[in-house]
Protein backbone atom coordinates (compact mmCIF):
# COMPACT_ATOMS: atom_id res chain seq x y z
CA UNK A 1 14.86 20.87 6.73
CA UNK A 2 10.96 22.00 6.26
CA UNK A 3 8.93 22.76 9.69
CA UNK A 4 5.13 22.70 8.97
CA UNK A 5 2.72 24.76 11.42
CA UNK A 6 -0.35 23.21 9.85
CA UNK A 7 -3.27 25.47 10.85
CA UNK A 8 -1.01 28.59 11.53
CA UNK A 9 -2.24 30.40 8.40
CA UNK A 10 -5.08 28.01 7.41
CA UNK A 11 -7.22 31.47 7.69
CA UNK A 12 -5.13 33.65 5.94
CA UNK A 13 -4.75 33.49 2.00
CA UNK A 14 -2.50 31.00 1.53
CA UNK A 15 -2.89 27.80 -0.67
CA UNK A 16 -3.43 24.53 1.25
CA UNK A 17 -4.06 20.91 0.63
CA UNK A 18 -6.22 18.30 2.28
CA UNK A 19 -5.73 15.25 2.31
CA UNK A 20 -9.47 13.64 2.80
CA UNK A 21 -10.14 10.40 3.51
CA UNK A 22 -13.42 8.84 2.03
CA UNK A 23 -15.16 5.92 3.21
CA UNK A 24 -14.34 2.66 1.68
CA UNK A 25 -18.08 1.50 1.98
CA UNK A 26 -20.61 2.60 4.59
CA UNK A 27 -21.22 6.06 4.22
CA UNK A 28 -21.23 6.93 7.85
CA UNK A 29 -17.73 6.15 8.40
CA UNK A 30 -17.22 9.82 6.81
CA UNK A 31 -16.09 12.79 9.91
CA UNK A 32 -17.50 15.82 10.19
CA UNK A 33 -14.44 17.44 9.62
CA UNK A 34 -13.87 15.83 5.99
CA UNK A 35 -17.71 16.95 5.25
CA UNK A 36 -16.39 20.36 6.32
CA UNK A 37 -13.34 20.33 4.50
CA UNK A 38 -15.24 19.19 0.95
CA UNK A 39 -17.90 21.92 1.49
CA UNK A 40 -14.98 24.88 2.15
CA UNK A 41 -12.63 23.66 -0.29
CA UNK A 42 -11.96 25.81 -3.79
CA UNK A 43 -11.53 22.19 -5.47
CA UNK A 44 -11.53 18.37 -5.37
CA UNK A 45 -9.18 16.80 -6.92
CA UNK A 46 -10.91 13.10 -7.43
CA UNK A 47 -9.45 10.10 -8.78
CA UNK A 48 -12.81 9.80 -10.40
CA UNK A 49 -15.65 12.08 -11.02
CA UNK A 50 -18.57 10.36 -11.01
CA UNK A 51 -17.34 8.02 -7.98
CA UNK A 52 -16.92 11.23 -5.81
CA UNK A 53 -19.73 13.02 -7.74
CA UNK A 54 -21.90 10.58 -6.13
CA UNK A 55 -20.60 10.96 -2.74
CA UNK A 56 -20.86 14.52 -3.05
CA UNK A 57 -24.79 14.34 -3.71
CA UNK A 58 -25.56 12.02 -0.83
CA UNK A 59 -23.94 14.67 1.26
CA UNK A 60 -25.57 17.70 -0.42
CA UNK A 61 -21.93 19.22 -1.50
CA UNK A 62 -21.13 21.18 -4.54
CA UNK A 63 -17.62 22.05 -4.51
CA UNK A 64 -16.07 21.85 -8.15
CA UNK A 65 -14.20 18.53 -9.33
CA UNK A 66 -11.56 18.30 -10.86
CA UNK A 67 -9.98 14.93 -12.07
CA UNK A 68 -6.81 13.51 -10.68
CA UNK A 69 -5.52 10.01 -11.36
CA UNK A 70 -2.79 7.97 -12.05
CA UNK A 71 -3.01 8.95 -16.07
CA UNK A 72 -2.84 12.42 -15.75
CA UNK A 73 -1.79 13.32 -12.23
CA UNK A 74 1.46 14.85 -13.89
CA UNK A 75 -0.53 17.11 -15.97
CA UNK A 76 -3.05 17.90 -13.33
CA UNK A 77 0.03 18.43 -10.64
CA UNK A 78 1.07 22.10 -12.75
CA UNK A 79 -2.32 22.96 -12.70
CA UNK A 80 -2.96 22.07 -8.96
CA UNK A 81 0.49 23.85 -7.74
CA UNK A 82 -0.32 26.69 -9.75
CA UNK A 83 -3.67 26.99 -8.03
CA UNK A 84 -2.14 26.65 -4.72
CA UNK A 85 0.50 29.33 -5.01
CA UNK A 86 -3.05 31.49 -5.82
CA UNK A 87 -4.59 30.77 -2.48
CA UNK A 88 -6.85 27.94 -3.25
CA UNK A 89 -8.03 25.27 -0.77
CA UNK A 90 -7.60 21.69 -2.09
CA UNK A 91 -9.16 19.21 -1.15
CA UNK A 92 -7.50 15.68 -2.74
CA UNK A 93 -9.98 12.63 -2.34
CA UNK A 94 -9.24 8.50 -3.81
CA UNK A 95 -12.19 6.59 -4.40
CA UNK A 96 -12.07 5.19 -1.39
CA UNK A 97 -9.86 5.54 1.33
CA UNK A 98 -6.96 7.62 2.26
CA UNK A 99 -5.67 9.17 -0.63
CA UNK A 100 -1.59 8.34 -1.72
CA UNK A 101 -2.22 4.50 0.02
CA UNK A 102 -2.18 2.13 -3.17
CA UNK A 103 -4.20 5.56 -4.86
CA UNK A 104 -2.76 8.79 -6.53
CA UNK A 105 -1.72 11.73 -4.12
CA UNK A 106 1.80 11.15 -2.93
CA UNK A 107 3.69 13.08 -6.00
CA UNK A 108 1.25 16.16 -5.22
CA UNK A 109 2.05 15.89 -1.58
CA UNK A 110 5.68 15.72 -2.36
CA UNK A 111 5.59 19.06 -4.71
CA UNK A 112 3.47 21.10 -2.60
CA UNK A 113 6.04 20.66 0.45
CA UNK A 114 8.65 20.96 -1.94
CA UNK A 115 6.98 24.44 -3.01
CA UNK A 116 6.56 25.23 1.00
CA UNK A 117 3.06 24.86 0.91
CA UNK A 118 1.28 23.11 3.48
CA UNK A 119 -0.14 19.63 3.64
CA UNK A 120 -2.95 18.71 5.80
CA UNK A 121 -3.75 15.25 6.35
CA UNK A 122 -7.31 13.88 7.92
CA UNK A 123 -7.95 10.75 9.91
CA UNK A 124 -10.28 8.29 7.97
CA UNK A 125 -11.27 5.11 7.26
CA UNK A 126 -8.96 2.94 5.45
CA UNK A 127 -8.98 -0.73 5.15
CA UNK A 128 -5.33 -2.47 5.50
CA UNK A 129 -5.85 -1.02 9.47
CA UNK A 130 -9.62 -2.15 9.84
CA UNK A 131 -8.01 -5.74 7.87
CA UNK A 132 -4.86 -5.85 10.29
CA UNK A 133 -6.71 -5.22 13.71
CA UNK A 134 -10.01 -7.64 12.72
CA UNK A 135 -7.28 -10.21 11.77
CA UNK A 136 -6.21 -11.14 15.22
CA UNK A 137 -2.53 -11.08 13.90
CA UNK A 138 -0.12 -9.67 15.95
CA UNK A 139 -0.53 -5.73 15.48
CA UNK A 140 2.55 -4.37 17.64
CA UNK A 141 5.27 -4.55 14.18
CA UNK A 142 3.54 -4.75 10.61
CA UNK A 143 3.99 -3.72 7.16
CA UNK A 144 2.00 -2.88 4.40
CA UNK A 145 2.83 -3.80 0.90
CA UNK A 146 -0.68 -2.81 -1.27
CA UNK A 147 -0.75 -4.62 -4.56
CA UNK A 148 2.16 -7.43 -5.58
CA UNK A 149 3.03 -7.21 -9.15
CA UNK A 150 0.53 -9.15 -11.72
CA UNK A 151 3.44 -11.78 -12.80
CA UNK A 152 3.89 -14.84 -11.12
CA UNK A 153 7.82 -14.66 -11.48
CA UNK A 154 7.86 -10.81 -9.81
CA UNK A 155 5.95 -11.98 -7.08
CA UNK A 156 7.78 -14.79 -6.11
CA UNK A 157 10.52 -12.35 -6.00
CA UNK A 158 8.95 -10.01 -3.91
CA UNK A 159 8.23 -12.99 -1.45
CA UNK A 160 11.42 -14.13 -1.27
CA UNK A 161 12.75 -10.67 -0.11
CA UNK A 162 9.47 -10.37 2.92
CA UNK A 163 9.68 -13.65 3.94
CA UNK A 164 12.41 -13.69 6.65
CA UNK A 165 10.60 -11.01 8.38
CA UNK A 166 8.89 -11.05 11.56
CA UNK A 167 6.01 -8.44 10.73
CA UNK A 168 2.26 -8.85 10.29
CA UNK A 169 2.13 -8.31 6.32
CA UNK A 170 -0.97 -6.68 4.42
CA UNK A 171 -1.74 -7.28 0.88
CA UNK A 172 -4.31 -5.71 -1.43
CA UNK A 173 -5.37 -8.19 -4.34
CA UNK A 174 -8.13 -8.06 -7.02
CA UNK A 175 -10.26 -11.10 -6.89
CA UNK A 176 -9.56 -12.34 -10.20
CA UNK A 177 -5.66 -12.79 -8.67
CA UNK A 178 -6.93 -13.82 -5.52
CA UNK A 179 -6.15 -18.00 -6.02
CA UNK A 180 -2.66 -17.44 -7.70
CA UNK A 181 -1.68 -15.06 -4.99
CA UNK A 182 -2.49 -17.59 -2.44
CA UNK A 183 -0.83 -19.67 -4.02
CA UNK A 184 2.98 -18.19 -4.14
CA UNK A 185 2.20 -17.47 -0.99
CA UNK A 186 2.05 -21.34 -0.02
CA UNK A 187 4.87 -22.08 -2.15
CA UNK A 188 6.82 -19.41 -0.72
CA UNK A 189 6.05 -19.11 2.22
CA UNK A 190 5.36 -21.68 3.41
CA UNK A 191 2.53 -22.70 5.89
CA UNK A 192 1.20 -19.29 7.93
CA UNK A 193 -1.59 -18.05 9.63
CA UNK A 194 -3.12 -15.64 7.42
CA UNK A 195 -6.66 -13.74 7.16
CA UNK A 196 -8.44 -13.02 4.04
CA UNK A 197 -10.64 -9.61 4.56
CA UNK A 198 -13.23 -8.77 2.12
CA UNK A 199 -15.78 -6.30 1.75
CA UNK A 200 -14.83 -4.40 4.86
CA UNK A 201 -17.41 -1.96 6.35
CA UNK A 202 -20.05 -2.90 3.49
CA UNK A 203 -23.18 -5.16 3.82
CA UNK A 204 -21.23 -8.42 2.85
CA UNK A 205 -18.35 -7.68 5.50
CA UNK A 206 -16.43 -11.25 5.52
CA UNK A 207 -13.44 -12.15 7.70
CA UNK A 208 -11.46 -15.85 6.53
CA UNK A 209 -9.52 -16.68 8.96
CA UNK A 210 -7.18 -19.82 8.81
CA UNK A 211 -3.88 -20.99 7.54
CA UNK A 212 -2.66 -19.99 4.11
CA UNK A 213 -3.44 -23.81 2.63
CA UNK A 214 -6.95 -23.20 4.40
CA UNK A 215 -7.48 -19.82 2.64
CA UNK A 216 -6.70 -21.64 -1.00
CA UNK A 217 -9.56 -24.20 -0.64
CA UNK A 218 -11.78 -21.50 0.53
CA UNK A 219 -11.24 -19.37 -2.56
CA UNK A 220 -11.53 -22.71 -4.59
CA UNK A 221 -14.57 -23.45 -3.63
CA UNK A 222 -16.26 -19.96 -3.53
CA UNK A 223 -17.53 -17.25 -5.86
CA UNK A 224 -15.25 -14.28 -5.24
CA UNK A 225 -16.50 -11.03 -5.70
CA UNK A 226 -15.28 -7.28 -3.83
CA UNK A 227 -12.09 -5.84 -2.35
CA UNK A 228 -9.61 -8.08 -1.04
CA UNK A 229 -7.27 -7.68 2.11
CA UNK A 230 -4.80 -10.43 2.53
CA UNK A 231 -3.40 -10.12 6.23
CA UNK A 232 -0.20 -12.29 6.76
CA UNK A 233 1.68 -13.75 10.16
CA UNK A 234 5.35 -12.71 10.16
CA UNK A 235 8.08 -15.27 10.28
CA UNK A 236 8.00 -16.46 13.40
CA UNK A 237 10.16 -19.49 12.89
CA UNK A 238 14.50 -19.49 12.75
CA UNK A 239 15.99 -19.18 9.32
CA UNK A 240 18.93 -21.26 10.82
CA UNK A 241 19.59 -24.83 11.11
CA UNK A 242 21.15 -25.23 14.60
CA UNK A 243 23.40 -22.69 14.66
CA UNK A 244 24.12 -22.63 10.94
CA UNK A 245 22.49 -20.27 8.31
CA UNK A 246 20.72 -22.18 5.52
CA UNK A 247 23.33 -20.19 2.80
CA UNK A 248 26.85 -20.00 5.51
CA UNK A 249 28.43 -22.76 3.49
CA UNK A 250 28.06 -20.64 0.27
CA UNK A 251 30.40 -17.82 -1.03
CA UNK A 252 28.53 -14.56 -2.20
CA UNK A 253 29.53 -15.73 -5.90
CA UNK A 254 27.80 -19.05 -5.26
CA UNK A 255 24.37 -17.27 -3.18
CA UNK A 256 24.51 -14.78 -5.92
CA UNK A 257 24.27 -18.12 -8.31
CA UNK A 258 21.93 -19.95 -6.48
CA UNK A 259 19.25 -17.30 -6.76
CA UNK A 260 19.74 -16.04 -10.47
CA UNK A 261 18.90 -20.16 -10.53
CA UNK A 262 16.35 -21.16 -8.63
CA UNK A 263 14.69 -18.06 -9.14
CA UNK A 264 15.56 -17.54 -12.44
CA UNK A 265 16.37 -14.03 -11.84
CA UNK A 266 18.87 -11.05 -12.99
CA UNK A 267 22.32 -10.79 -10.70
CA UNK A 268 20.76 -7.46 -9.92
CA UNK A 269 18.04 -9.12 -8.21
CA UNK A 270 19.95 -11.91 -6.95
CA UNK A 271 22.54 -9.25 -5.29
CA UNK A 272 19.73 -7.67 -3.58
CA UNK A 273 19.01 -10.77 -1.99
CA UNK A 274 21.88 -11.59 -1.15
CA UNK A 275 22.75 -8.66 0.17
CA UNK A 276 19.71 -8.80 2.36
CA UNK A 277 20.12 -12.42 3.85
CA UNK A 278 23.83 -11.89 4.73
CA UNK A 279 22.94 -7.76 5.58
CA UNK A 280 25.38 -6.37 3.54
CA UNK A 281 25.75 -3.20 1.05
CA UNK A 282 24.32 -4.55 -2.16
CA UNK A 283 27.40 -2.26 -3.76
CA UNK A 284 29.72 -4.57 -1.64
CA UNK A 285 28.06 -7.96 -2.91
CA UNK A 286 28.12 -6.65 -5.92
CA UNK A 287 31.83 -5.64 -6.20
CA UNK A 288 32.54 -9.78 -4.88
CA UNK A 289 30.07 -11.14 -7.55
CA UNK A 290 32.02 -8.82 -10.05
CA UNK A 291 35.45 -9.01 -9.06
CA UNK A 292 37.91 -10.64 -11.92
């Protein structure tokens, strides 16, 4: 067990990292304190540069930059922890954002309070929360995913595993994915309420609010350009038939089966599944599928 007094030697010369939050479009949506905390810091670590270069010059801030991303973040992390155990002041900035959401930073969190050193995390803009509560979907149980895998097949995979739950789900997706998304989303989901959010906090702000078929023919029919929220309603809707689960007359051999063929899946995958719909240890669905 690790207890963490956060600003109990902030002042003293011990190492430190910030985790800073950046704004994901309008400039103002910056605090004070992160403006302080870039200013005081010994270093930013940036995902890029020039991205936060630029942010630094609006602001009038010269702190040195140093480059951390997902290509050499294990590289970087030696020289980071090696700085820290000096005395330096990190400050660790995305390009927009909160660092360590769908953005480098959670393996240099992870060693610094593995090395005992502390880890300071700002409030900040971020844009699954602005997405979720400008949805109108429910906001009291949710869960955020970030990016699906690029492959049609691993998605629909993915889908199959969320779908049975009850919680407002939020997606990040590149516009060029944007239709296909949608897409599995309809086939595999089914008919939802959903909310496309794009732009957020930037000068072409949009909200798209309909049902997932609704969304489609919107992103048919228009150019799509920006950053891309997709905000999902949970299952609201029984998995059962009467009384009777949609799998209860199968055996685990024959639900293992019937995913690794519809799906066209591993049995590792399938078992996960299975185990999931039937709430099970996957090592105990596993030992059934495998028995002799």
């Amino acid at each position: 067990m690790k207890i963490q007094k956060s600003f109990e030697k902030e002042n003293e010369d011990k190492g430190i990292i910030y985790v800073v939050p950046t704004p994901i479009g309008n400039l103002e949506d910056i605090t004070f304190r992160s403006l302080k905390i870039l200013k005081e810091a010994t270093i930013i670590a940036a995902e890029d540069t020039r991205n936060t270069r630029n942010l630094l010059n609006h602001f009038d801030i010269h702190t040195p930059l140093l480059s951390y991303h997902e290509h050499n973040k294990d590289a970087r992390e030696a020289q980071l922890m090696e700085r820290l155990e000096k005395g330096d002041k990190i400050a660790l900035v995305s390009d927009a954002g909160m660092p360590a959401i769908s953005d480098p930073g959670y393996e240099l969190v992870q060693a610094a309070i593995n090395a005992d050193q502390a880890v300071v995390v700002l409030p900040g803009a971020n844009a699954a929360l602005c997405a979720l509560v400008g949805s109108g979907l429910p906001t009291d149980e949710f869960i955020f995913y970030g990016f699906l895998p690029r492959k049609k097949k691993d998605k629909a995979l993915e889908l199959t595993r969320l779908k049975s739950l009850p919680s407002t789900m939020i997606f990040y997706e590149s516009p060029h994915r944007l239709k296909d998304t949608l897409q599995v989303f309809y086939d595999q989901l089914g008919e939802r309420n959903a909310v496309i959010a794009r732009e957020l906090t930037k000068r072409f702000e949009e909200y798209v609010r309909g049902t997932i078929s609704e969304l489609l023919s919107w992103a048919e029919n228009h150019e799509l350009k920006g950053e891309f929220c997709l905000v999902l309603e949970g299952n609201h809707e029984s998995e059962q038939q009467g009384d009777t689960l949609w799998w209860s007359h199968l055996s685990v051999d024959d639900h293992v089966t019937h995913y690794i063929e519809e799906q066209e899946i591993s049995s590792k995958e399938a078992i996960k599944l299975v185990a999931t719909d039937r709430k099970m240890a996957k090592r105990e669905v596993y030992q059934m599928f495998h028995r002799k």
